[in-house]
N, C-alpha and C. Protein backbone atom coordinates (compact mmCIF):
# COMPACT_ATOMS: atom_id res chain seq x y z
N UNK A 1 -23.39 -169.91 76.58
CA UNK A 1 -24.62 -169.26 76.98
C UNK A 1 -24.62 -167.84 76.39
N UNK A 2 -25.70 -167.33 75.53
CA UNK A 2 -25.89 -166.20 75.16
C UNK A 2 -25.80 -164.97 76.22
N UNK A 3 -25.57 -163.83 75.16
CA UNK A 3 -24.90 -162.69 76.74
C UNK A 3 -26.09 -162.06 77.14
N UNK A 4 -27.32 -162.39 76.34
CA UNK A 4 -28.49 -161.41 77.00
C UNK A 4 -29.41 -162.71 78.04
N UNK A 5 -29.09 -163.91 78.09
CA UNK A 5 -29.20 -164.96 78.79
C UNK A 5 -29.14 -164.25 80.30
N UNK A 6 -27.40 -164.38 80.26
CA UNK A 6 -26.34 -163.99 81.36
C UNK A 6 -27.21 -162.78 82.19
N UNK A 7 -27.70 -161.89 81.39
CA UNK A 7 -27.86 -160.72 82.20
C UNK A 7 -29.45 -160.50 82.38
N UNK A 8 -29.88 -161.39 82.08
CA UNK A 8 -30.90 -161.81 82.05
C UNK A 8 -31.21 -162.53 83.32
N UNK A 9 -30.49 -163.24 83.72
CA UNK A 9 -30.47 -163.72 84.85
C UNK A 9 -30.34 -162.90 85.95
N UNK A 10 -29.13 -162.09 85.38
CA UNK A 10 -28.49 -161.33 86.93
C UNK A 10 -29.37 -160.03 87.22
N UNK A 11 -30.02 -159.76 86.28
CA UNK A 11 -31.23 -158.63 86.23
C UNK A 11 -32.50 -159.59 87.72
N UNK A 12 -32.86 -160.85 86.87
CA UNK A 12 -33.66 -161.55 87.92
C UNK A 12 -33.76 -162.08 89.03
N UNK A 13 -31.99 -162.36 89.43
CA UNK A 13 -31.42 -162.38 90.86
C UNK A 13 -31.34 -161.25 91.99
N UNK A 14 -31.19 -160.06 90.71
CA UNK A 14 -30.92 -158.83 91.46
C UNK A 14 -32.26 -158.24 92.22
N UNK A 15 -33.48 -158.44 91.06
CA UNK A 15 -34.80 -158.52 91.44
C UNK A 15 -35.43 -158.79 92.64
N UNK A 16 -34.68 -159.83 92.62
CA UNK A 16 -35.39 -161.22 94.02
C UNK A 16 -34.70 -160.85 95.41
N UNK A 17 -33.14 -160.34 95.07
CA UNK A 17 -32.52 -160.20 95.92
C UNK A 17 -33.27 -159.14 96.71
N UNK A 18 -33.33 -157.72 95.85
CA UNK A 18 -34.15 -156.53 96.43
C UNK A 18 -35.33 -156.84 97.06
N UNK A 19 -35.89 -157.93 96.48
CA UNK A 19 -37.43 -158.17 97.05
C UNK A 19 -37.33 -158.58 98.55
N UNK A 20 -36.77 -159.68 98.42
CA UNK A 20 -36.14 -160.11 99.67
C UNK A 20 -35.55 -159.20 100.81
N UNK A 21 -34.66 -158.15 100.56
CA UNK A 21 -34.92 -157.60 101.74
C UNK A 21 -35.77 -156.43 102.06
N UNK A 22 -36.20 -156.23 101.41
CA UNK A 22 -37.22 -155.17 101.55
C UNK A 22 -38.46 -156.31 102.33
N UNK A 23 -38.82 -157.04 101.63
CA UNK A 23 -39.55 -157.74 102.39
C UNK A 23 -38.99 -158.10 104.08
N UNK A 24 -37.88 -158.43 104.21
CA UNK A 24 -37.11 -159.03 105.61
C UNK A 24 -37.09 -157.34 106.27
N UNK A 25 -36.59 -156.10 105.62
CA UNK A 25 -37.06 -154.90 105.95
C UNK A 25 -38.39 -154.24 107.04
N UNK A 26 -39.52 -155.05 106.18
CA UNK A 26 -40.34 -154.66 106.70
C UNK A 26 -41.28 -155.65 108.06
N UNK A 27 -40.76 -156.79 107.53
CA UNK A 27 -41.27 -158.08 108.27
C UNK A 27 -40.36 -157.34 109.78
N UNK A 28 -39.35 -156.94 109.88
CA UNK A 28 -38.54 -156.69 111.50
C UNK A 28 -39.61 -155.78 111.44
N UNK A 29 -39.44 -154.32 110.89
CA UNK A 29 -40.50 -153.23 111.31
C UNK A 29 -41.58 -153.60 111.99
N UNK A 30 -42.41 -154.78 111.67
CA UNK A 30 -43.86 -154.79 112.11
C UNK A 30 -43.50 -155.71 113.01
N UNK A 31 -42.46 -157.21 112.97
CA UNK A 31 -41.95 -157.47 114.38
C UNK A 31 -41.84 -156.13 115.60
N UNK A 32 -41.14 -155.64 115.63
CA UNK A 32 -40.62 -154.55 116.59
C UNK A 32 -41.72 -153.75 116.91
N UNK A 33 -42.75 -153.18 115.97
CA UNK A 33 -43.82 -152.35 116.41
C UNK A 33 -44.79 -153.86 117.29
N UNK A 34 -44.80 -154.55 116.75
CA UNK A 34 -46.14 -155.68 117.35
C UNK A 34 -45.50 -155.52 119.08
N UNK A 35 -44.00 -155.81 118.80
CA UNK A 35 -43.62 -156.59 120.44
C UNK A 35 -43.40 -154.87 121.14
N UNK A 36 -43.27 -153.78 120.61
CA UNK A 36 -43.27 -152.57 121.50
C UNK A 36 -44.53 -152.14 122.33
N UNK A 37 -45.68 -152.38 121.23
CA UNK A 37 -47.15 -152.05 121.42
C UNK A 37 -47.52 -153.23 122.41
N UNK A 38 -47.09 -153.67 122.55
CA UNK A 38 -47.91 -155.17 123.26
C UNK A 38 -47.15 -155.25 124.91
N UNK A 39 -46.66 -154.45 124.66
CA UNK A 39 -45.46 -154.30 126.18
C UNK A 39 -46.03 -153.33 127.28
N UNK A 40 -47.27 -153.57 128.32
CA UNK A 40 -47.90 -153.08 128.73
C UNK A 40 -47.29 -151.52 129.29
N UNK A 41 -45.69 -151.62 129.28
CA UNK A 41 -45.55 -150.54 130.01
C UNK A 41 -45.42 -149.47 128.32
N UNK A 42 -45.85 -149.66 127.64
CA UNK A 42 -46.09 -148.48 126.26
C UNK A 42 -47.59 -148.68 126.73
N UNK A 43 -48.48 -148.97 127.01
CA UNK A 43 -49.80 -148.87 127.08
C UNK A 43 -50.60 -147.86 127.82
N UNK A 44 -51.38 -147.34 127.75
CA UNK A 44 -52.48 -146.04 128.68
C UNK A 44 -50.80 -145.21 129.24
N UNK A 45 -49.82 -144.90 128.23
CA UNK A 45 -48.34 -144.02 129.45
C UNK A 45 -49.33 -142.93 129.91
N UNK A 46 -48.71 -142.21 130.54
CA UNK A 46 -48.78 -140.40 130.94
C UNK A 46 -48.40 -139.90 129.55
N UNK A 47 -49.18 -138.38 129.40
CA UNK A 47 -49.29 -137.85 128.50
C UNK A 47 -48.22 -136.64 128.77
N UNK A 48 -47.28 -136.71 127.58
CA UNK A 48 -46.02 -135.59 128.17
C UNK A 48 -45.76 -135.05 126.73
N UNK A 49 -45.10 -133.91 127.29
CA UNK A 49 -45.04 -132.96 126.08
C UNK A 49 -44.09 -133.27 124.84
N UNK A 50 -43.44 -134.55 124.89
CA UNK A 50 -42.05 -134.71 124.20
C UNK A 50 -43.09 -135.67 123.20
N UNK A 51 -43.98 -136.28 123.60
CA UNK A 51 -45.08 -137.45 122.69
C UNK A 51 -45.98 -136.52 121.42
N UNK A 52 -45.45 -137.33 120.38
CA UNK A 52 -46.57 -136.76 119.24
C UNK A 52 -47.61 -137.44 119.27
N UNK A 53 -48.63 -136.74 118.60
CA UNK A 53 -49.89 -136.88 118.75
C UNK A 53 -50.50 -138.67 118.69
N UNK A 54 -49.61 -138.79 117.49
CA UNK A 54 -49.81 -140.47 117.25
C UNK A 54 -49.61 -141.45 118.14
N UNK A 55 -48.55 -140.97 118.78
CA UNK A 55 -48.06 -141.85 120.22
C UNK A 55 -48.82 -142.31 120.74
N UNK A 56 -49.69 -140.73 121.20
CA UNK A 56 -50.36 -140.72 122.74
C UNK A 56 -51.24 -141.58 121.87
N UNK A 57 -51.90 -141.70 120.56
CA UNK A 57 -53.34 -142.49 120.27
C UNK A 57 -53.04 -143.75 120.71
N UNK A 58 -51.86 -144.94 119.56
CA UNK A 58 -51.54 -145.37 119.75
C UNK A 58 -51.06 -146.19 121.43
N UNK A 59 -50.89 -145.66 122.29
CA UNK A 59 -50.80 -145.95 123.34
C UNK A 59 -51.79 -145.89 124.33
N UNK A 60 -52.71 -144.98 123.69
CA UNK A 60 -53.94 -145.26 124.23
C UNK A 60 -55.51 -145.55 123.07
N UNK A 61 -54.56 -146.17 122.52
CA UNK A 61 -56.18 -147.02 120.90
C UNK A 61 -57.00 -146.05 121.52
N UNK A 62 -56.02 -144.81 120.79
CA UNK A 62 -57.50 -143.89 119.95
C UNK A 62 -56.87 -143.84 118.35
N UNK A 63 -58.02 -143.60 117.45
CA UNK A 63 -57.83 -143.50 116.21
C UNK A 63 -57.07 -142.19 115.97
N UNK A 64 -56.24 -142.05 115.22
CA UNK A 64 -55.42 -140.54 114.60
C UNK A 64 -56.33 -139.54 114.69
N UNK A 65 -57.23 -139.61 113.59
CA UNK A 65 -58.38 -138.66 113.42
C UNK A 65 -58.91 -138.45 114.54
N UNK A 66 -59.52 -139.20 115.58
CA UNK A 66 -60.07 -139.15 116.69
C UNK A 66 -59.27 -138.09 117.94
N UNK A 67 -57.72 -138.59 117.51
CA UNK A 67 -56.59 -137.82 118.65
C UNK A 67 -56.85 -136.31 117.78
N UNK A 68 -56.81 -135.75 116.48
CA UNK A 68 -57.02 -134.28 115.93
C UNK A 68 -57.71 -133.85 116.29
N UNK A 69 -59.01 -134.33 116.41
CA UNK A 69 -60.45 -133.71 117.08
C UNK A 69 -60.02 -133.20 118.06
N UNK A 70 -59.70 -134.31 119.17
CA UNK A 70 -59.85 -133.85 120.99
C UNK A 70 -58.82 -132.93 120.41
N UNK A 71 -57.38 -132.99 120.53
CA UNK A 71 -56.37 -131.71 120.14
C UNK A 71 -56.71 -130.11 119.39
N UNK A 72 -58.05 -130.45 118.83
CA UNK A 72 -58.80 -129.23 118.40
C UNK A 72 -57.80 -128.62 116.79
N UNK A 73 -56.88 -129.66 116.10
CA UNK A 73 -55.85 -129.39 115.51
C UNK A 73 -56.61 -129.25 114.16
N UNK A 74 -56.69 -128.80 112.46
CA UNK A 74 -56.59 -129.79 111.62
C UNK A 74 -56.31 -131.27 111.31
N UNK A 75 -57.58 -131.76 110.46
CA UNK A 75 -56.66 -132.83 110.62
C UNK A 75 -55.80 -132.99 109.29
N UNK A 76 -54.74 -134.10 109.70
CA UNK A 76 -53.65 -134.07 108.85
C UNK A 76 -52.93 -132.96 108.60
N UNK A 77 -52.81 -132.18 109.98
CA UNK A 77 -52.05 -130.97 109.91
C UNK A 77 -50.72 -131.25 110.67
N UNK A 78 -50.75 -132.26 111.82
CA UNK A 78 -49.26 -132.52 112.52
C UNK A 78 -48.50 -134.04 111.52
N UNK A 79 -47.53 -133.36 111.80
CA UNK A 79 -46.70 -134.19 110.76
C UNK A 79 -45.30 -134.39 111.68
N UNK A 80 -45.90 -135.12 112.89
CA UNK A 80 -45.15 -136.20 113.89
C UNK A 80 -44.44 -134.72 114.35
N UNK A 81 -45.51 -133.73 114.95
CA UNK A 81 -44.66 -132.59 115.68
C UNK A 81 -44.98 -133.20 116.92
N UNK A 82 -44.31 -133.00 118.38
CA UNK A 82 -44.61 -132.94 119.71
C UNK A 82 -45.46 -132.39 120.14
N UNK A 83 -46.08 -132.67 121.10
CA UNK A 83 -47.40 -131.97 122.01
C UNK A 83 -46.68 -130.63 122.19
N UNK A 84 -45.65 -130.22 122.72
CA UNK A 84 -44.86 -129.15 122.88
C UNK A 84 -45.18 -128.27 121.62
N UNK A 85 -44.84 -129.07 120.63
CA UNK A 85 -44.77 -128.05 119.29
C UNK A 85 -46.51 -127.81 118.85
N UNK A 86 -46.90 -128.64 119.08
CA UNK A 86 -48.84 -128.31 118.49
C UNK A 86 -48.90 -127.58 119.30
N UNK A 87 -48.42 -127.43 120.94
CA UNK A 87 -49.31 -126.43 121.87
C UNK A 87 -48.35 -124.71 121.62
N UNK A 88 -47.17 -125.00 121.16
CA UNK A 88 -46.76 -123.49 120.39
C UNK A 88 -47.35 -123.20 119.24
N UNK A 89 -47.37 -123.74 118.48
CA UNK A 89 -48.13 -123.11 116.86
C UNK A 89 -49.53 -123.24 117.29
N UNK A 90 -50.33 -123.73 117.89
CA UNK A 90 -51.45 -123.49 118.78
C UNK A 90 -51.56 -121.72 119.53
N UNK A 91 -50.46 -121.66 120.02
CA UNK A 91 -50.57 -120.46 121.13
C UNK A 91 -51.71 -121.13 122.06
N UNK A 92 -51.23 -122.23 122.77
CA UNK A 92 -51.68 -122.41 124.29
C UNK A 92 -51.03 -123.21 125.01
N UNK A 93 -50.76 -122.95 126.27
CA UNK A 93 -49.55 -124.12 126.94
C UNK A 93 -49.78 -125.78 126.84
N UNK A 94 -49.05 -125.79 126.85
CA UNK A 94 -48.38 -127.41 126.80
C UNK A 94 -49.68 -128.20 128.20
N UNK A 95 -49.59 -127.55 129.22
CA UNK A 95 -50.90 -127.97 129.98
C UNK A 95 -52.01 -127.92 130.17
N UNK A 96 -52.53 -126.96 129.03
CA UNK A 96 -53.90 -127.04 128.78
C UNK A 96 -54.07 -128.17 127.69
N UNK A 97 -53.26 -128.29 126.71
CA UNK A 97 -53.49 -129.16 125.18
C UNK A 97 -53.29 -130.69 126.00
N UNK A 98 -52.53 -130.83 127.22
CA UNK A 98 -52.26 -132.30 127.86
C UNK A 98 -54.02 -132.49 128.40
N UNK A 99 -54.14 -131.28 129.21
CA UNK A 99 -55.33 -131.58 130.00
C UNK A 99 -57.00 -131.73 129.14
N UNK A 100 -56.69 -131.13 127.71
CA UNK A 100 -57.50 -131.35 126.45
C UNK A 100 -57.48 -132.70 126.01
N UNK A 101 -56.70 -133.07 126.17
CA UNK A 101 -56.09 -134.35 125.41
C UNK A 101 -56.32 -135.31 126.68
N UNK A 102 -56.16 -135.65 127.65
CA UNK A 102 -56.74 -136.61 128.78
C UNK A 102 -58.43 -136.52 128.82
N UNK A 103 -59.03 -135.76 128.93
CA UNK A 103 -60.26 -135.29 128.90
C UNK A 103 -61.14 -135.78 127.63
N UNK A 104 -60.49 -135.77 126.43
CA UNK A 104 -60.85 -136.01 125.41
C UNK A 104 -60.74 -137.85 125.09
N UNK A 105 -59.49 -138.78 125.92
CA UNK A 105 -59.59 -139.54 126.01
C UNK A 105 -60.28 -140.03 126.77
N UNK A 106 -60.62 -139.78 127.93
CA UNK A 106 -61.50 -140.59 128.70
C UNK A 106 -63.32 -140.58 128.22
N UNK A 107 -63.21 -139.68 127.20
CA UNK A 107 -64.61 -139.49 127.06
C UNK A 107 -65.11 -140.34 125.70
N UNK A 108 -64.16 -140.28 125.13
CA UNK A 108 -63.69 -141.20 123.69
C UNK A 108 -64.08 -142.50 124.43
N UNK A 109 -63.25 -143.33 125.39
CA UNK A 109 -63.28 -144.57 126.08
C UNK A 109 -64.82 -144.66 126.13
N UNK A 110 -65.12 -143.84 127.01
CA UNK A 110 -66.65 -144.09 127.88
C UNK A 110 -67.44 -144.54 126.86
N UNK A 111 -67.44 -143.44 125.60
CA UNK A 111 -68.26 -143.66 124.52
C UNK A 111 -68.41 -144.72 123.52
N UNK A 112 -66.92 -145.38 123.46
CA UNK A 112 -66.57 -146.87 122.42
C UNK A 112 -66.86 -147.86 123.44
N UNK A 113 -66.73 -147.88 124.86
CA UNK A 113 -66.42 -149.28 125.65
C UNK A 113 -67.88 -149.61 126.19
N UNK A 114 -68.56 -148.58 126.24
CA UNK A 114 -70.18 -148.99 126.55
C UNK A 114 -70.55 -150.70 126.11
């Protein structure tokens, strides 16, 4: 068997191999997010200062963009900081940006669930 055959092959095994787990990689990822999200006790939680912004959406299906608004933030300005940390680089406590952020969800709800 020719030697550019040989490596020819092992170039295309190596290929498949990578594909493969990157694929099996990501197939657990979206396993694990499907069965976390779907686990009622991640659903509507309490809103606490240790949760980034995405969380709280996510746990309560609001859209990202939608959670920046009520937060009064830029958007695409938090980059998976904590409610803690938006309400310091904010300069306003941690219980006003919670009580912004509940307020802002329930009104979001009222307005999509009509």
């Amino acid at each position: 068997m020719p030697r550019s055959s040989r490596r020819m092959r092992l170039l295309l095994a190596t290929g498949f191999g990578l594909a493969l787990v990157l694929s099996l990689f990501f197939a657990v990822r979206l396993a694990v997010g499907a069965f976390y999200w779907s686990d009622p006790a991640h659903q509507d939680q309490a809103v606490e200062g240790w949760m980034p912004l995405g969380y709280v959406g996510r746990s309560w299906d609001v859209p990202r963009a939608e959670m920046e608004q009520i937060a009064g933030i830029e958007p695409g300005s938090v980059a998976r900081r904590s409610l803690e940390m938006i309400a310091r680089d904010e300069g306003i406590p941690l219980n006003t940006l919670i009580s912004r952020i509940e307020t802002g969800i329930a009104t979001y709800r009222v307005a999509t669930h009509d």
